[in-house]
Structure formats: C-alpha cells, structure tokens
N, C-alpha and C. Protein backbone atom coordinates (compact mmCIF):
# COMPACT_ATOMS: atom_id res chain seq x y z
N UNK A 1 85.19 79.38 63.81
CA UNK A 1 85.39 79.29 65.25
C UNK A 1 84.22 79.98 65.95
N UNK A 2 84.11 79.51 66.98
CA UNK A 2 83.12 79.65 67.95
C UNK A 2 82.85 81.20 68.57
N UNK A 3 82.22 81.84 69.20
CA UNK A 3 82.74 83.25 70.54
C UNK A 3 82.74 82.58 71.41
N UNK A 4 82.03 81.38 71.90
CA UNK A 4 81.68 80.59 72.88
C UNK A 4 82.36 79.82 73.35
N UNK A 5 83.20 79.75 74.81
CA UNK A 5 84.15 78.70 75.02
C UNK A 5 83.39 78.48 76.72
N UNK A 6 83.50 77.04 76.74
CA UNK A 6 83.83 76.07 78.44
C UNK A 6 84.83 76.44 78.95
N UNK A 7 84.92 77.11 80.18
CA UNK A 7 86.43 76.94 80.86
C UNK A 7 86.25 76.65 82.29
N UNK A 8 87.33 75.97 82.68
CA UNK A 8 86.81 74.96 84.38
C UNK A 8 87.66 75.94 84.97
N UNK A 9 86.49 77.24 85.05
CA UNK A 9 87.34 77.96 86.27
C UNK A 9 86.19 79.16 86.89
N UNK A 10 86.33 79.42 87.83
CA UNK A 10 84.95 80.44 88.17
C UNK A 10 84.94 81.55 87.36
N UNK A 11 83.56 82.30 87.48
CA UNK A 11 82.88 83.18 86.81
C UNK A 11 83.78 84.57 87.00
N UNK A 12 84.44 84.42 88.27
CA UNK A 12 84.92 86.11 88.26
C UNK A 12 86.43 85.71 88.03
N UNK A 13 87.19 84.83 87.64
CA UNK A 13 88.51 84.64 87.62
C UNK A 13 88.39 84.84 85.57
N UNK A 14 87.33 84.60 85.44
CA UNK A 14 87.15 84.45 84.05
C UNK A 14 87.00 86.08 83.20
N UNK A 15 85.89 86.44 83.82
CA UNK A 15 86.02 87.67 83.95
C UNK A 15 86.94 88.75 84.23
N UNK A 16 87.69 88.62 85.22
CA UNK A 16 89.12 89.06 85.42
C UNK A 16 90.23 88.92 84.48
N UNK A 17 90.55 88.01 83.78
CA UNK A 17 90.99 87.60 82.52
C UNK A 17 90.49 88.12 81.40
N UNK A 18 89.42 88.17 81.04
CA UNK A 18 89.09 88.86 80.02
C UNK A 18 89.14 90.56 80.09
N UNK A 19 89.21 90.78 81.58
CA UNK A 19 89.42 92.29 81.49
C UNK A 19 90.55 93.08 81.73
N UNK A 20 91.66 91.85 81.49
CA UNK A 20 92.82 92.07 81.60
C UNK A 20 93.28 92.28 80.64
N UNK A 21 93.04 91.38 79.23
CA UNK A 21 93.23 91.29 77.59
C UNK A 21 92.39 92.04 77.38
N UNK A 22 91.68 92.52 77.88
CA UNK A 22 90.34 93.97 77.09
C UNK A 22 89.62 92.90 76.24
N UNK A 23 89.10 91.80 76.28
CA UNK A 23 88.27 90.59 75.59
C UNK A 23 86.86 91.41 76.39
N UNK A 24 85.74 91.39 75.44
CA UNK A 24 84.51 92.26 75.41
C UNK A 24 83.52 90.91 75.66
N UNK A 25 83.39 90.54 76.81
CA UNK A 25 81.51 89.78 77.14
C UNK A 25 80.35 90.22 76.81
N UNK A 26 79.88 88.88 75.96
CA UNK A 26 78.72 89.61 75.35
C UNK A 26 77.73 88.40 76.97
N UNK A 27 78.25 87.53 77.28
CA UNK A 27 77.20 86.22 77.91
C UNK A 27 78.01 85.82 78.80
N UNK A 28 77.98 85.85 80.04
CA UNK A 28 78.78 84.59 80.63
C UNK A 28 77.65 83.89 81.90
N UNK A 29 78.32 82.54 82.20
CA UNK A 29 77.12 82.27 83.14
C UNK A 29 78.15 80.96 83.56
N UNK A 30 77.40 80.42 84.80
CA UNK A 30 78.05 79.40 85.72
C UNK A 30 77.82 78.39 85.01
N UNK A 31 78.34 77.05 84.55
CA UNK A 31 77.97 75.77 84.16
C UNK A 31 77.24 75.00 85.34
N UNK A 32 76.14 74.15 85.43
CA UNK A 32 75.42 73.24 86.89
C UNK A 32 76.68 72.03 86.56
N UNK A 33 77.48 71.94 85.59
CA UNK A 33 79.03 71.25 85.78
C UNK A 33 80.21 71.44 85.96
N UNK A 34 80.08 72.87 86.16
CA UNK A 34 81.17 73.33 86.86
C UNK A 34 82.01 73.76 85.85
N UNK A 35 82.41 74.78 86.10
CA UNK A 35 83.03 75.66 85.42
C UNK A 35 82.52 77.43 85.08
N UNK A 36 82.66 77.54 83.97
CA UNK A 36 81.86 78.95 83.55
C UNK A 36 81.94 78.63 81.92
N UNK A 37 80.97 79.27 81.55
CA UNK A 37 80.39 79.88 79.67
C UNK A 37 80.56 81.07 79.48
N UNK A 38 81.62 81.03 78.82
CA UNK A 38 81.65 82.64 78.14
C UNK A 38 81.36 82.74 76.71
N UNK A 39 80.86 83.89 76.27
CA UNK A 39 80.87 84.34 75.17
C UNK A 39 81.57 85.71 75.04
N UNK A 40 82.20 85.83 73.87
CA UNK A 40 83.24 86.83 73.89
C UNK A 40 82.45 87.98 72.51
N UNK A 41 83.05 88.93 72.09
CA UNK A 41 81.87 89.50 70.90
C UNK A 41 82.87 89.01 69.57
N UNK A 42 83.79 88.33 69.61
CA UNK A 42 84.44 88.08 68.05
C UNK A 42 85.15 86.24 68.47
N UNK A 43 84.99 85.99 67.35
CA UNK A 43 86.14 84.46 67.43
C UNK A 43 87.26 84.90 67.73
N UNK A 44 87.96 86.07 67.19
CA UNK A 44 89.39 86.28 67.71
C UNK A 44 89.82 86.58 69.18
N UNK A 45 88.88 87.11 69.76
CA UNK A 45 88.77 87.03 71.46
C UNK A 45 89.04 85.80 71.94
N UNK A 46 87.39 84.70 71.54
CA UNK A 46 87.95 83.97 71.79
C UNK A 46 88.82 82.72 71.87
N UNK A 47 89.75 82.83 70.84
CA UNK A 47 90.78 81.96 70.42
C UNK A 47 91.79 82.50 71.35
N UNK A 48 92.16 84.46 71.70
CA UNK A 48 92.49 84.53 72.50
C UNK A 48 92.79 84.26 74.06
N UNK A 49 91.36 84.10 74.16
CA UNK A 49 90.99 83.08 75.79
C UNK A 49 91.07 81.84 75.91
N UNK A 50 91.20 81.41 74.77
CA UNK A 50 91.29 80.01 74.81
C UNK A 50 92.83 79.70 75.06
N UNK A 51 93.86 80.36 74.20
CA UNK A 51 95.12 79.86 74.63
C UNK A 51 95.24 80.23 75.79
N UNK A 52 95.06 81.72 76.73
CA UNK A 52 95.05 81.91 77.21
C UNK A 52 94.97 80.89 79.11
N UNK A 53 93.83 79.58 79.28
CA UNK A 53 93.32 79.44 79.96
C UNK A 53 93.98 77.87 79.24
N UNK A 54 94.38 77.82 77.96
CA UNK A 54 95.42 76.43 77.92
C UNK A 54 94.04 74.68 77.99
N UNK A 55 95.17 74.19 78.96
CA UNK A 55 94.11 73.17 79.12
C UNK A 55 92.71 73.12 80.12
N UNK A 56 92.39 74.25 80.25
CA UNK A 56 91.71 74.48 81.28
C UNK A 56 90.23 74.67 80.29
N UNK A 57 90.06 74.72 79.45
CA UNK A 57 89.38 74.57 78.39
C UNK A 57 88.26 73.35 77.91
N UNK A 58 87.59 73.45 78.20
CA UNK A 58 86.19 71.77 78.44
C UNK A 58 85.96 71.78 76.96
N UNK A 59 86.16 70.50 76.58
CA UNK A 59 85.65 70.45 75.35
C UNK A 59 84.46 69.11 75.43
N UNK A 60 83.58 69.45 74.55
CA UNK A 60 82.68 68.05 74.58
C UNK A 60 81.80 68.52 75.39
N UNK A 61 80.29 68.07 75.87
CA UNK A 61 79.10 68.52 76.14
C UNK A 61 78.94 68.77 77.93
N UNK A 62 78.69 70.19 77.96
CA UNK A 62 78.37 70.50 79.71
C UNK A 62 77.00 70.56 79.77
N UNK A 63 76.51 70.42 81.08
CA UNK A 63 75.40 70.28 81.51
C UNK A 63 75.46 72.42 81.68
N UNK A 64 74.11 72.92 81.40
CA UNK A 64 74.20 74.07 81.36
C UNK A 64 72.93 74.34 82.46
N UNK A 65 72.60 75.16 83.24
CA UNK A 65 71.77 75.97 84.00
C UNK A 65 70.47 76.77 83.30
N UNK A 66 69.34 75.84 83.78
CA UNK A 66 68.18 76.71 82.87
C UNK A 66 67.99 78.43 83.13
N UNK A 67 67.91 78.77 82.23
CA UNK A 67 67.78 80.44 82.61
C UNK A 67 66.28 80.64 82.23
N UNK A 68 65.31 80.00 81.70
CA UNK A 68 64.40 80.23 81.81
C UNK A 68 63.24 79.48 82.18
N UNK A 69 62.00 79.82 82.28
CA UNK A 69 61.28 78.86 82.98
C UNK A 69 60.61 77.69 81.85
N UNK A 70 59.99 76.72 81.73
CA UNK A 70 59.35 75.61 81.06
C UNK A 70 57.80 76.45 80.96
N UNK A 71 56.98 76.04 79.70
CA UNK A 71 55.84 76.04 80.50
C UNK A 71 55.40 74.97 79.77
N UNK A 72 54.73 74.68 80.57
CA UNK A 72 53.67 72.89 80.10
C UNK A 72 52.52 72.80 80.42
C-alpha cells in the first residue's frame, strides 16, 4: 500500500482530519483537479485516511500542479 492518497476535499479539511487521528504529513499539496495529495509517513495512516474520507477517495490519474520550474 501506498502513503499517498487523492482525496476530493480541500487542503485544510484534510489536514484537520489528519490532526484529529494524530496521522503525521510528510507532503500535502492542492491537485490543478481538484481535490488535495496527501502523503502520510506509514501505509497504516494511510489506509487509516482512506476509510476515513470513504468514497471521497480519487482513484485513477489526477492532473497534479508543477512545483518546479522546466528548464529547456
């Protein structure tokens, strides 16, 4: 299993949740498709967040936000 889960819900509701279960962020960031990316520091976190957030859970490929620049 993954640390890494899609969930279609904002960045600080996500966050709030995880600091409710004491779930430890190692990454999180906005999807440019909406939602948020978290990374959690163990799979058991996040399997935790995952039931947690149910069907709210994106599976299959998001468009992600460049965080860094190109060079060409």
């Amino acid at each position: 299993m993954s640390r890494m889960i899609n969930i279609n819900a904002t960045q600080d509701h996500v966050m709030a949740t995880c600091a409710k279960r004491n779930v430890r962020i190692t990454a999180i960031e906005p999807l440019a498709s909406g939602g948020t990316r978290v990374v959690t520091s163990n799979a058991v976190e996040s399997v935790l967040i995952a039931k947690a957030y149910g069907s709210k859970v994106i599976s299959g490929a998001v468009q992600r936000t460049p965080t860094r620049l190109r060079n060409f």
